[in-house]
Protein backbone atom coordinates (compact mmCIF):
# COMPACT_ATOMS: atom_id res chain seq x y z
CA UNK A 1 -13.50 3.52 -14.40
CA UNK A 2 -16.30 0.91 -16.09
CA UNK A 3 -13.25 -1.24 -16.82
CA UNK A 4 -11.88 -1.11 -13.49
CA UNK A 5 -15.33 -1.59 -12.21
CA UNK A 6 -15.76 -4.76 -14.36
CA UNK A 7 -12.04 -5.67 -13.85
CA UNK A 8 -12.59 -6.08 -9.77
CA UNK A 9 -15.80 -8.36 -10.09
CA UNK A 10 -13.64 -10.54 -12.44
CA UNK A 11 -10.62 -10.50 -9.98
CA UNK A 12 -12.61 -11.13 -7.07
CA UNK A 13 -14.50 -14.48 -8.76
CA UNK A 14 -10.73 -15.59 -9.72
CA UNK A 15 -12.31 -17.42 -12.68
CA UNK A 16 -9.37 -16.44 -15.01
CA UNK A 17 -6.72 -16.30 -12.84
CA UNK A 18 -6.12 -19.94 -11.81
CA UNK A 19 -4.00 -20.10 -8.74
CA UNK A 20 -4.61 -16.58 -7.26
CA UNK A 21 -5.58 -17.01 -3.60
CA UNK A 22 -6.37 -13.22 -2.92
CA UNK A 23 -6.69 -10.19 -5.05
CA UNK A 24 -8.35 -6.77 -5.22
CA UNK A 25 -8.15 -4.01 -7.70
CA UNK A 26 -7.35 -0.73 -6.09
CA UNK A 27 -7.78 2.92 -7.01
CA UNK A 28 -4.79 5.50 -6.15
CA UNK A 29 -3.73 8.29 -5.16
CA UNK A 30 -1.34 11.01 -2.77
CA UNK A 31 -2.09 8.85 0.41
CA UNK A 32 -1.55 12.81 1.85
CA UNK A 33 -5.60 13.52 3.52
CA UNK A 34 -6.87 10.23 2.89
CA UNK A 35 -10.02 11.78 1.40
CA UNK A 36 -11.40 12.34 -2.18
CA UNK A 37 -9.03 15.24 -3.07
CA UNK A 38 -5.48 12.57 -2.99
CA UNK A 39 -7.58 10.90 -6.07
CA UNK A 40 -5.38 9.88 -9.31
CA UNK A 41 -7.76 8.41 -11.77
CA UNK A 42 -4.72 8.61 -14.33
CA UNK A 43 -3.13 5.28 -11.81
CA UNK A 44 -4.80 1.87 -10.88
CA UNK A 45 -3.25 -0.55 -8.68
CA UNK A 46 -3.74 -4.70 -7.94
CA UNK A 47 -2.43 -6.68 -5.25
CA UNK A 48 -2.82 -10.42 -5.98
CA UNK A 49 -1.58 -13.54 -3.78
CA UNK A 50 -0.24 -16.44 -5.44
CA UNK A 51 2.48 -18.83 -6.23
CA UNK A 52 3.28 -17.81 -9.60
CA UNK A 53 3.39 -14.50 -11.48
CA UNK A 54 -0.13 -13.03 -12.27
CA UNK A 55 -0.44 -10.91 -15.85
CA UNK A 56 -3.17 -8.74 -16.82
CA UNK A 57 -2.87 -8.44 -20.49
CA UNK A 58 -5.51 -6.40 -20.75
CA UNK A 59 -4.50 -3.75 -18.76
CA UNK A 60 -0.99 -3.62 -20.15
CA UNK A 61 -2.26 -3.35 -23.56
CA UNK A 62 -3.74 -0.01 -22.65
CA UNK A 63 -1.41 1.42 -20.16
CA UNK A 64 0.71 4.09 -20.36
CA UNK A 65 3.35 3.24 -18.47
CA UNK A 66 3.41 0.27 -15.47
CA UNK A 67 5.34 -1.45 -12.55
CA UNK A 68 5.56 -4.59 -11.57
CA UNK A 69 6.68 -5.59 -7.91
CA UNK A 70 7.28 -8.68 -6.24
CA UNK A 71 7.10 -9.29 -2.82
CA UNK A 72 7.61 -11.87 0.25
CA UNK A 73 5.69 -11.09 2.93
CA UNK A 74 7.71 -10.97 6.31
CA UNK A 75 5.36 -9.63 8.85
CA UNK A 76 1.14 -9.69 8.72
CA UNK A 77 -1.28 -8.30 11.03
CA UNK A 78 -5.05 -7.63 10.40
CA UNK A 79 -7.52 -8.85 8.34
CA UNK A 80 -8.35 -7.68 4.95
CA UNK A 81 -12.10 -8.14 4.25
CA UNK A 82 -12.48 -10.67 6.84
CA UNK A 83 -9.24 -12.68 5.76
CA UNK A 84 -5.72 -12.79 6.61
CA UNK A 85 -3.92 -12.91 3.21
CA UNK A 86 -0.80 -12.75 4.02
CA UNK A 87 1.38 -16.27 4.69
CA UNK A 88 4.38 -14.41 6.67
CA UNK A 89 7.84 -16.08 6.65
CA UNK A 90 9.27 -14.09 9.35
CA UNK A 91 12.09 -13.63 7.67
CA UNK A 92 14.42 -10.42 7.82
CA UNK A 93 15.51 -9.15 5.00
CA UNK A 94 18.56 -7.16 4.14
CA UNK A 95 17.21 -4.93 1.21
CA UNK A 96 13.89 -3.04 0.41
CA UNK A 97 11.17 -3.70 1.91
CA UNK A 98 7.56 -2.53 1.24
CA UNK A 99 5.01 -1.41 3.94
CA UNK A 100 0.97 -1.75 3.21
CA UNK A 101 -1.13 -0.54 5.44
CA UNK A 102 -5.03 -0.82 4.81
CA UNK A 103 -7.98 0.25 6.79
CA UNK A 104 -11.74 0.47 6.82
CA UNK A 105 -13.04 3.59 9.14
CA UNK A 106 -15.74 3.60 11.13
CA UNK A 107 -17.80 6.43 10.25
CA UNK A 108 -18.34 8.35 13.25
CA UNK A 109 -14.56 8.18 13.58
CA UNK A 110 -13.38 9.55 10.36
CA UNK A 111 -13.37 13.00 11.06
CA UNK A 112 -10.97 12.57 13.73
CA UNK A 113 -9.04 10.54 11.92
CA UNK A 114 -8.22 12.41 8.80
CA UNK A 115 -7.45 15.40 11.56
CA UNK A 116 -4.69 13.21 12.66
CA UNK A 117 -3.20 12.42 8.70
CA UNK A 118 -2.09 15.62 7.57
CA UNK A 119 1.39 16.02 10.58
CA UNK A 120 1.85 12.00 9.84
CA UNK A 121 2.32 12.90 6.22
CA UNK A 122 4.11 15.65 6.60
CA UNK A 123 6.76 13.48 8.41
CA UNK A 124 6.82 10.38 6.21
CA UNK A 125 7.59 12.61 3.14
CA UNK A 126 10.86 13.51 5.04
CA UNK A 127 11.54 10.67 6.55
CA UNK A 128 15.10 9.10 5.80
CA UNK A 129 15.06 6.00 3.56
CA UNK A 130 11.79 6.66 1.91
CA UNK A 131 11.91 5.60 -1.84
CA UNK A 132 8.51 5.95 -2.72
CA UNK A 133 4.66 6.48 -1.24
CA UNK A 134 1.07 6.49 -2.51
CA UNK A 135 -2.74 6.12 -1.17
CA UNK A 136 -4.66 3.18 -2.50
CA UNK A 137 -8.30 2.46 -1.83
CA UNK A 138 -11.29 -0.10 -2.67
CA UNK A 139 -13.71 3.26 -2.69
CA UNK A 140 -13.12 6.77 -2.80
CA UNK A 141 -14.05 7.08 1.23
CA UNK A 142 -12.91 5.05 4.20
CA UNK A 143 -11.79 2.42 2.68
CA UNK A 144 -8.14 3.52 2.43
CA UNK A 145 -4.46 2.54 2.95
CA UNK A 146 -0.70 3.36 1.96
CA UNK A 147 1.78 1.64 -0.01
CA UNK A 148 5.14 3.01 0.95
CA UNK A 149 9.01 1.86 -0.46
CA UNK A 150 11.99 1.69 1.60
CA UNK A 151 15.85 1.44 1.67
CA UNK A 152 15.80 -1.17 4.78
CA UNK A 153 13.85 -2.61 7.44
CA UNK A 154 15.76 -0.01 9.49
CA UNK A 155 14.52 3.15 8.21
CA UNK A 156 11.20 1.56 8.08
CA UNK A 157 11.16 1.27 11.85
CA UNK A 158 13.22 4.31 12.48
CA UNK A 159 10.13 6.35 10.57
CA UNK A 160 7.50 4.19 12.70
CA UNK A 161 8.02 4.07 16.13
CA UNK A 162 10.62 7.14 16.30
CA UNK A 163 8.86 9.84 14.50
CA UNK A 164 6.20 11.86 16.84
CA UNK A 165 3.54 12.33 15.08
CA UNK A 166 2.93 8.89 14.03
CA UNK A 167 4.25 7.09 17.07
CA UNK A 168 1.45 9.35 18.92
CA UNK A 169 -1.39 7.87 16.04
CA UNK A 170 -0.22 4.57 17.00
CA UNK A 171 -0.44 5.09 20.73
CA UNK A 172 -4.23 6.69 20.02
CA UNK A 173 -5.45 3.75 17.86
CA UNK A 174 -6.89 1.89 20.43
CA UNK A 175 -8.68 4.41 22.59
CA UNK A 176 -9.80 6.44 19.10
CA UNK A 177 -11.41 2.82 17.79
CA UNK A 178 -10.83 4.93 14.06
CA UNK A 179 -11.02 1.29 12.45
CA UNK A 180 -13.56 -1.49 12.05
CA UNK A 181 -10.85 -3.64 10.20
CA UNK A 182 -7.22 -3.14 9.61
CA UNK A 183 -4.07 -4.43 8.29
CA UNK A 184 -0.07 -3.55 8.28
CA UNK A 185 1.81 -6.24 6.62
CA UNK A 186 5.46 -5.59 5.82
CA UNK A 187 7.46 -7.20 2.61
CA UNK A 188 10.67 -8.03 1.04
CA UNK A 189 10.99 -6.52 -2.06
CA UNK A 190 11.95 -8.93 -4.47
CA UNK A 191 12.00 -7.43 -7.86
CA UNK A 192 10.46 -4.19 -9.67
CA UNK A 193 10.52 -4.55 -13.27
CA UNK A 194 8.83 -1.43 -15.19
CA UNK A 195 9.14 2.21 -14.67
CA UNK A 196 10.00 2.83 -11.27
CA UNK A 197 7.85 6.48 -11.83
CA UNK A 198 5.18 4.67 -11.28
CA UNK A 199 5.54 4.26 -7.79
CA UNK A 200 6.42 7.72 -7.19
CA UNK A 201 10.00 7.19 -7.42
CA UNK A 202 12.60 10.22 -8.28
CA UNK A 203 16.00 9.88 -9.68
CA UNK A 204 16.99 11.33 -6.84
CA UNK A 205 16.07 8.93 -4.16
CA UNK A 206 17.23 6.30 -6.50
CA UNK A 207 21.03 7.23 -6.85
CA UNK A 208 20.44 7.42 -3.32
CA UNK A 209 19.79 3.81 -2.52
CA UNK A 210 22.96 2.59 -4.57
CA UNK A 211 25.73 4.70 -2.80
């Protein structure tokens, strides 16, 4: 945890990572309440924005195991600390995609929003398409999102705007006012190199995706 601490400061000034235009360092975990309990401190995550690949040596010297994906962001809306990071193409894409959702709660909102999480991620775990899902965060309380994997931009949209649950969380955002800042940006998915596990993914959903 010091080294992740230490790790974000470093990402954040950019001073070693020439070319990065945005990048945070990101704790894990289910992405199931939203709260403290979804932790996994075994997990770390970062998101960077740039034109070329970005390593972290030191982190894969010490890792277990790691993933690596790369992405083309398609669709971006919401700021992320006060900044839109996200240079969308617009582009539709006829494989994976990625969805990232991040949000920062107001406090006197949070209660009724982690009411609402539990049905919404009862229905994305069965959702059709779904290759993988977990909870990142910049601190262990209201500073949350979810990074979730899918088959197509189809089942995407199917689980979004068809599903009850969530399409009712959608339609309550704006009268609810849960966030003081939030972001949905949706990606191609390029490449994942590494072990897939990582992510959450199963065999399963795998052999799935290549019938």
């Amino acid at each position: 945890m010091l080294r992740m601490a230490f790790a974000r400061r470093h990402l954040e000034a950019r001073r070693h990572l020439a070319g990065v235009r945005f990048g945070r360092f990101l704790g894990t975990g289910t992405g199931s309440t939203f709260g403290p309990g979804d932790t996994d401190l075994t997990r770390w995550a970062a998101i960077t924005v740039s034109d070329r690949p970005v390593r972290f040596p030191t982190w894969d010297r010490i890792a277990v195991k790691q993933v690596r994906v790369d992405l083309e962001p398609l669709v971006s809306r919401g700021e992320w600390g006060g900044r839109s990071p996200f240079r969308a193409t617009g582009r539709r894409p006829d494989g994976m995609v990625l969805a990232l959702t991040r949000a920062r709660l107001r406090p006197s909102r949070a209660l009724r929003f982690w009411r609402a999480v539990p049905a919404v991620a009862r229905e994305v775990t069965a959702a059709p398409g779904l290759l993988a899902r977990f909870g990142v965060g910049e601190a262990p309380i209201g500073w949350q999102g979810t990074v979730s994997v899918w088959r197509g931009a189809a089942d995407l949209t199917a689980f979004a705007y068809r599903q009850p649950e969530h399409r009712a969380v959608i339609a309550r955002t704006p009268a609810d006012r849960w966030y003081a800042e939030e972001l949905f940006a949706r990606f191609a998915v390029l490449d994942i190199s590494g072990d897939r596990t990582v992510l959450g993914w199963t065999a399963d959903e795998e052999e799935r995706t290549t019938r």
